[in-house]
PDB file of N, CA and C in Angstrom:
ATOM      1  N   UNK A   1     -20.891  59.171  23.756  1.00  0.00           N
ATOM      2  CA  UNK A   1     -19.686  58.656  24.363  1.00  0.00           C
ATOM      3  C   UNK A   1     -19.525  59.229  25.775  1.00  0.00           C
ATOM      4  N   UNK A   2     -18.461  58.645  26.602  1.00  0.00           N
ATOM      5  CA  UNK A   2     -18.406  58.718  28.255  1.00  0.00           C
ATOM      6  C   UNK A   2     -17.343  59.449  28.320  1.00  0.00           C
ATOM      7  N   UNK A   3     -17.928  60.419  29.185  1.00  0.00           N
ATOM      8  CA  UNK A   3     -16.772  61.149  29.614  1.00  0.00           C
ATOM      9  C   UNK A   3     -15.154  60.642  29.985  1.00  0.00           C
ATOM     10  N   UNK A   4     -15.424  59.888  30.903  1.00  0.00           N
ATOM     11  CA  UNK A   4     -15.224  58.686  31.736  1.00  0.00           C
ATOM     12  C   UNK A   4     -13.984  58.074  30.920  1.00  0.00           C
ATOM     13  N   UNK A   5     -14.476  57.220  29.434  1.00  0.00           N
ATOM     14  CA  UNK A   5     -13.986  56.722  28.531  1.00  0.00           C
ATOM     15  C   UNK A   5     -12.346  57.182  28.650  1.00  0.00           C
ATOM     16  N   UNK A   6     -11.457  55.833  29.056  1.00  0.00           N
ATOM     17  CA  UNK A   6     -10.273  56.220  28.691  1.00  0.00           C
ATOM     18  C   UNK A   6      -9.885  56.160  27.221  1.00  0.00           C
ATOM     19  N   UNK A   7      -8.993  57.143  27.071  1.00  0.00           N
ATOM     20  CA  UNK A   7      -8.583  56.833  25.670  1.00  0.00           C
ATOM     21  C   UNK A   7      -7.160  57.099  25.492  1.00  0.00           C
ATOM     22  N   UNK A   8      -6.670  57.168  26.442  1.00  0.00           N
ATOM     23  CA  UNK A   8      -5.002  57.140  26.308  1.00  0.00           C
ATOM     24  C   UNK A   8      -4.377  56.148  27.689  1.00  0.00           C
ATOM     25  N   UNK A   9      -4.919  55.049  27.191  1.00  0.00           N
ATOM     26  CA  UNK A   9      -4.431  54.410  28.939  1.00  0.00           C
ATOM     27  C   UNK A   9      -2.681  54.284  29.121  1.00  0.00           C
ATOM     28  N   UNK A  10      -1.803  54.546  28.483  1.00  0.00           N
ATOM     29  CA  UNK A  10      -0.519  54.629  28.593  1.00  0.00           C
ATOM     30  C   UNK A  10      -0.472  55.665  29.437  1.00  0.00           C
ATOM     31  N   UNK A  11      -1.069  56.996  29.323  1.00  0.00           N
ATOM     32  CA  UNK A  11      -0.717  58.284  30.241  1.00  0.00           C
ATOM     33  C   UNK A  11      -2.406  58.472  31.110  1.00  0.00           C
ATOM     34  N   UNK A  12      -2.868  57.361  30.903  1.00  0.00           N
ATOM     35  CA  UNK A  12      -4.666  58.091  31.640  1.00  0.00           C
ATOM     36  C   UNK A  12      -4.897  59.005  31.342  1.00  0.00           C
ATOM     37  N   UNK A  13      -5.067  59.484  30.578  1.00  0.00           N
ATOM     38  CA  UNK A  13      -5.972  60.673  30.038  1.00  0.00           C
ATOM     39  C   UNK A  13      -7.453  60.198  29.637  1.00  0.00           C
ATOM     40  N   UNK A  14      -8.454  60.629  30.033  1.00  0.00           N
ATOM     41  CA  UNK A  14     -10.141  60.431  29.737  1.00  0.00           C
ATOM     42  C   UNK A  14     -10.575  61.039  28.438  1.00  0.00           C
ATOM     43  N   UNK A  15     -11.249  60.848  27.738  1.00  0.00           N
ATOM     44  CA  UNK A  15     -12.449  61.874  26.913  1.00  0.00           C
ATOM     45  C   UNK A  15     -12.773  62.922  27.468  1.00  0.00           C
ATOM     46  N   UNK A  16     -12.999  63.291  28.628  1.00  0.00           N
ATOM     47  CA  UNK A  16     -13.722  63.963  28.742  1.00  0.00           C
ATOM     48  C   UNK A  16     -12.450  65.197  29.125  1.00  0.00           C
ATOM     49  N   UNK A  17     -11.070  64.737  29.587  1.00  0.00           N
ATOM     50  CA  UNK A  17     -10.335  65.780  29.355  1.00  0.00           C
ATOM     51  C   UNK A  17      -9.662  66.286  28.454  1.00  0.00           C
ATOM     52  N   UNK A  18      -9.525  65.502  27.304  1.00  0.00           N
ATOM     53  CA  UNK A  18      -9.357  65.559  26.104  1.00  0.00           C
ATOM     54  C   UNK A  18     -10.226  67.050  25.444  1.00  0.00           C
ATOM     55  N   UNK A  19     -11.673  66.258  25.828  1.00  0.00           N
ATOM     56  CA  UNK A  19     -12.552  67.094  25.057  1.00  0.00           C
ATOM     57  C   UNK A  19     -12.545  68.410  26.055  1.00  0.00           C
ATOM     58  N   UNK A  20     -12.217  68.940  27.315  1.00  0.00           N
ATOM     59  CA  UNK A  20     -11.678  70.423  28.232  1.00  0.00           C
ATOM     60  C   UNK A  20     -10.813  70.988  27.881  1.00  0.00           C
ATOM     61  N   UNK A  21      -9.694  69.970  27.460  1.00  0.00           N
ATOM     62  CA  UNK A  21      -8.467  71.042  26.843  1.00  0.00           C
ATOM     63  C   UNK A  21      -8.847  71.658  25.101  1.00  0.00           C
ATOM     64  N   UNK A  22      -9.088  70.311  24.393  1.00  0.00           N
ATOM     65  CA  UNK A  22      -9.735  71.218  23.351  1.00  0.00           C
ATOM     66  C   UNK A  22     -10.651  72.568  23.299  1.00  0.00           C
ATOM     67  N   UNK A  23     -11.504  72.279  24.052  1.00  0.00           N
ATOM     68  CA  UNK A  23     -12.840  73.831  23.659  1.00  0.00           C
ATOM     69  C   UNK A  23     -11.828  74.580  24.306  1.00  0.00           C
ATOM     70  N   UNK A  24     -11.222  74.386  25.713  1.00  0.00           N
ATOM     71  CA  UNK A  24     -10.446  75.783  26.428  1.00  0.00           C
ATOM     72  C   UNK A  24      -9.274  76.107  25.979  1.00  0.00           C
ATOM     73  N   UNK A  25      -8.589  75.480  25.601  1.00  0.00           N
ATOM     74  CA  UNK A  25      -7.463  75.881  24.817  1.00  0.00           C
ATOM     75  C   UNK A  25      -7.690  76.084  22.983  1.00  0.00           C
ATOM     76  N   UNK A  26      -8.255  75.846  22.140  1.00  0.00           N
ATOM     77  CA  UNK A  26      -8.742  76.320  21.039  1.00  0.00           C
ATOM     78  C   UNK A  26      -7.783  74.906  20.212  1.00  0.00           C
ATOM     79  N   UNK A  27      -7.324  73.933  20.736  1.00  0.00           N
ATOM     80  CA  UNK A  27      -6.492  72.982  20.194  1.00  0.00           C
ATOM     81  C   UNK A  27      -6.936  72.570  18.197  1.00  0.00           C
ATOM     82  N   UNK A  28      -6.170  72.411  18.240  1.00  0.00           N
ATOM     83  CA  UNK A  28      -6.216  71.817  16.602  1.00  0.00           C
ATOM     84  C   UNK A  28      -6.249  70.688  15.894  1.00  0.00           C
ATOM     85  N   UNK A  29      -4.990  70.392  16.704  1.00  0.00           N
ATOM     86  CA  UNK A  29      -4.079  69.179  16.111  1.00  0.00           C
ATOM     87  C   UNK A  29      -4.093  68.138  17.215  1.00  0.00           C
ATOM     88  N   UNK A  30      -3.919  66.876  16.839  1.00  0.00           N
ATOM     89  CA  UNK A  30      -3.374  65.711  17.469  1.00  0.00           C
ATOM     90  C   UNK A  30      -2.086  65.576  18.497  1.00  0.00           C
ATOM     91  N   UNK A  31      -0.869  66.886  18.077  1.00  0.00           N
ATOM     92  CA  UNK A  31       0.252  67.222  18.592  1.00  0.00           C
ATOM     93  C   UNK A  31      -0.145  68.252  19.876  1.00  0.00           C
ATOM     94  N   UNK A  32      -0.943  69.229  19.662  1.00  0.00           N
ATOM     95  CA  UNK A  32      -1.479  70.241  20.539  1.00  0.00           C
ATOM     96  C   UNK A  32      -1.759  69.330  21.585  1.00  0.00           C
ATOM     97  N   UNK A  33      -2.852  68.520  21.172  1.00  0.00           N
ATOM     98  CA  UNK A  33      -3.642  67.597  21.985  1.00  0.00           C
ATOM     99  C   UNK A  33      -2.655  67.122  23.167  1.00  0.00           C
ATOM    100  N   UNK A  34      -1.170  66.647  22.527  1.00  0.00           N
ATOM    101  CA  UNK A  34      -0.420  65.397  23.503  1.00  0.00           C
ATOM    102  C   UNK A  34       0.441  66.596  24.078  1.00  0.00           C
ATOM    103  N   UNK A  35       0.613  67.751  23.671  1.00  0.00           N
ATOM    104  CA  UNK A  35       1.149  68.957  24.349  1.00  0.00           C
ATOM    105  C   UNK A  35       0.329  69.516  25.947  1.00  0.00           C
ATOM    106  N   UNK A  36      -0.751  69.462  25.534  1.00  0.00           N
ATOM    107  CA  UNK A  36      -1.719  69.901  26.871  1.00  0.00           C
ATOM    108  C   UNK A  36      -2.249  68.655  27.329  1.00  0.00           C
ATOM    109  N   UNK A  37      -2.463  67.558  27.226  1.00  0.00           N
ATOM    110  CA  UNK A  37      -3.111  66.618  28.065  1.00  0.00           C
ATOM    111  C   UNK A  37      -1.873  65.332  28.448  1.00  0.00           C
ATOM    112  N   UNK A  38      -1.178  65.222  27.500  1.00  0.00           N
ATOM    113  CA  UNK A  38      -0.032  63.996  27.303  1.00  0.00           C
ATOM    114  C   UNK A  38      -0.681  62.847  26.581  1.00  0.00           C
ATOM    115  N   UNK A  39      -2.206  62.785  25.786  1.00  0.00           N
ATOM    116  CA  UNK A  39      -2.359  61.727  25.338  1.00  0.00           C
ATOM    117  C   UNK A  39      -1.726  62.155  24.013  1.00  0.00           C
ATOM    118  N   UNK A  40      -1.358  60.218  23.649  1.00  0.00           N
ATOM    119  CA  UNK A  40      -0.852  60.199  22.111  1.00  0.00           C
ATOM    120  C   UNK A  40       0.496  60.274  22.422  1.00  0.00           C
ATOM    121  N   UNK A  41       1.248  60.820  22.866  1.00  0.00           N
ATOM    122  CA  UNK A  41       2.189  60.994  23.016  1.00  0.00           C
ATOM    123  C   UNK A  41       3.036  59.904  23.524  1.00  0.00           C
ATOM    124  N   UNK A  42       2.708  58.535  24.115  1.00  0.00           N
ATOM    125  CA  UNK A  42       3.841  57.153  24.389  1.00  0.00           C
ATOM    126  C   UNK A  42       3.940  56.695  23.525  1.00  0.00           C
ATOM    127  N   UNK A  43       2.827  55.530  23.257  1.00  0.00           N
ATOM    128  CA  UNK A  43       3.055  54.644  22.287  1.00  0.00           C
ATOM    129  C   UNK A  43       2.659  55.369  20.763  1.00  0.00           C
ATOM    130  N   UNK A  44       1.402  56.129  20.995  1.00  0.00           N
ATOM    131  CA  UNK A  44       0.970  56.805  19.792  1.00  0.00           C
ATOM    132  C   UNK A  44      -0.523  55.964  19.364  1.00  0.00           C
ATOM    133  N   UNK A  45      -1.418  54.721  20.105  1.00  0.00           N
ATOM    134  CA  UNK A  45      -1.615  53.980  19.558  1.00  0.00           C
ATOM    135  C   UNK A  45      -3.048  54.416  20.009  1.00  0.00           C
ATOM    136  N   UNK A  46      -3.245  55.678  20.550  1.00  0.00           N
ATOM    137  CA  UNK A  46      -4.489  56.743  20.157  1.00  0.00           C
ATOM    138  C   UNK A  46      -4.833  57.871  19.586  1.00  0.00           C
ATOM    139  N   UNK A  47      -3.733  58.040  19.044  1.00  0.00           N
ATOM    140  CA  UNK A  47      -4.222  59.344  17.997  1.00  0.00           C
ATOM    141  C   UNK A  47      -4.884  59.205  17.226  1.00  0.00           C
ATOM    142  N   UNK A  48      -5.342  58.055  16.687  1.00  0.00           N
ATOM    143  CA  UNK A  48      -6.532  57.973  15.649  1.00  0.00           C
ATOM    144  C   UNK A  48      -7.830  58.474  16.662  1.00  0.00           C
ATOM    145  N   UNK A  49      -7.847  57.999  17.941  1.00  0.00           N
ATOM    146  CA  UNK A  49      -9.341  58.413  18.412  1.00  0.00           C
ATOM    147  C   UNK A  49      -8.753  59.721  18.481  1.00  0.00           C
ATOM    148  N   UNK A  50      -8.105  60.621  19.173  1.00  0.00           N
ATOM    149  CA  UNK A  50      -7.450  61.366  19.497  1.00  0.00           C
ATOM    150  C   UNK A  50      -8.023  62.502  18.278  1.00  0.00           C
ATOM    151  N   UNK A  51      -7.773  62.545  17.220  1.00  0.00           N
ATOM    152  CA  UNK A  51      -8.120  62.944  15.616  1.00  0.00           C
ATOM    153  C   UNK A  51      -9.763  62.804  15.425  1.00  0.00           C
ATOM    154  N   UNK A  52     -10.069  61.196  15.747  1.00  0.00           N
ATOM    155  CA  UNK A  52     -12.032  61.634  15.642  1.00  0.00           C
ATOM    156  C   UNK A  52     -12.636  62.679  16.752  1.00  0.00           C
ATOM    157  N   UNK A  53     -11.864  62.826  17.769  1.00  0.00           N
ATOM    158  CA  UNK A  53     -12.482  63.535  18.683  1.00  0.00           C
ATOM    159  C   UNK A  53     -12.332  65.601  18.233  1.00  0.00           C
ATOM    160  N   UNK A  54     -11.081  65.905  17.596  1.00  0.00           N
ATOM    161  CA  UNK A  54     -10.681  67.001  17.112  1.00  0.00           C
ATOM    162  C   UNK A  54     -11.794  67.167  16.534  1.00  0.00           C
ATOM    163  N   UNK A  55     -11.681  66.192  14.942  1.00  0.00           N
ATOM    164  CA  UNK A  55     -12.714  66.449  13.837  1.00  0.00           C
ATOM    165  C   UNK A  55     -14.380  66.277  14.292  1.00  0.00           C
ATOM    166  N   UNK A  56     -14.923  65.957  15.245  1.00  0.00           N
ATOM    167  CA  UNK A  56     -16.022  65.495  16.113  1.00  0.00           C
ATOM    168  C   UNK A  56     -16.557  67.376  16.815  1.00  0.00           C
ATOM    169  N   UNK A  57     -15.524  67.705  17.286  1.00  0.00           N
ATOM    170  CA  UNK A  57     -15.660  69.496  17.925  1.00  0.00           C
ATOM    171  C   UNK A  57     -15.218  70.411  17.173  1.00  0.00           C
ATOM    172  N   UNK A  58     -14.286  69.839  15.749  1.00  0.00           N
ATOM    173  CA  UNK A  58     -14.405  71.330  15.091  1.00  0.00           C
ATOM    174  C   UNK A  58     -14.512  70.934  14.039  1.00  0.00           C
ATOM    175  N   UNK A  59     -16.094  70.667  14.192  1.00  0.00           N
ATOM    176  CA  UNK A  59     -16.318  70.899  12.732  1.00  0.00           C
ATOM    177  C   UNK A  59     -16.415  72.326  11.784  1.00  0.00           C
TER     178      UNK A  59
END
């Protein structure tokens, strides 16, 4: 997958910052996630990717 890849186009947030705040901040959750980046957090209608990407880095 692309860094690049938007995945919260309500707030623009990318994959690839998604996946920076996770490893550097030690994130967990889907809520953490929309706490440090703002995705997930408008409509809500990416937290499912939002969640494969968590479960994807900590395994």
């Amino acid at each position: 997958m692309n860094d690049d890849e938007m995945i919260c186009f309500c707030n623009e947030v990318t994959r690839g910052e998604i996946v920076k705040a996770i490893r550097e901040k030690g994130l967990k959750s889907v809520e953490e996630v929309g706490e440090a980046t703002l995705a997930g957090t408008t409509c809500g209608g990416c937290q499912e990717e939002i969640q494969a990407i968590l479960d994807e880095l900590n395994r």
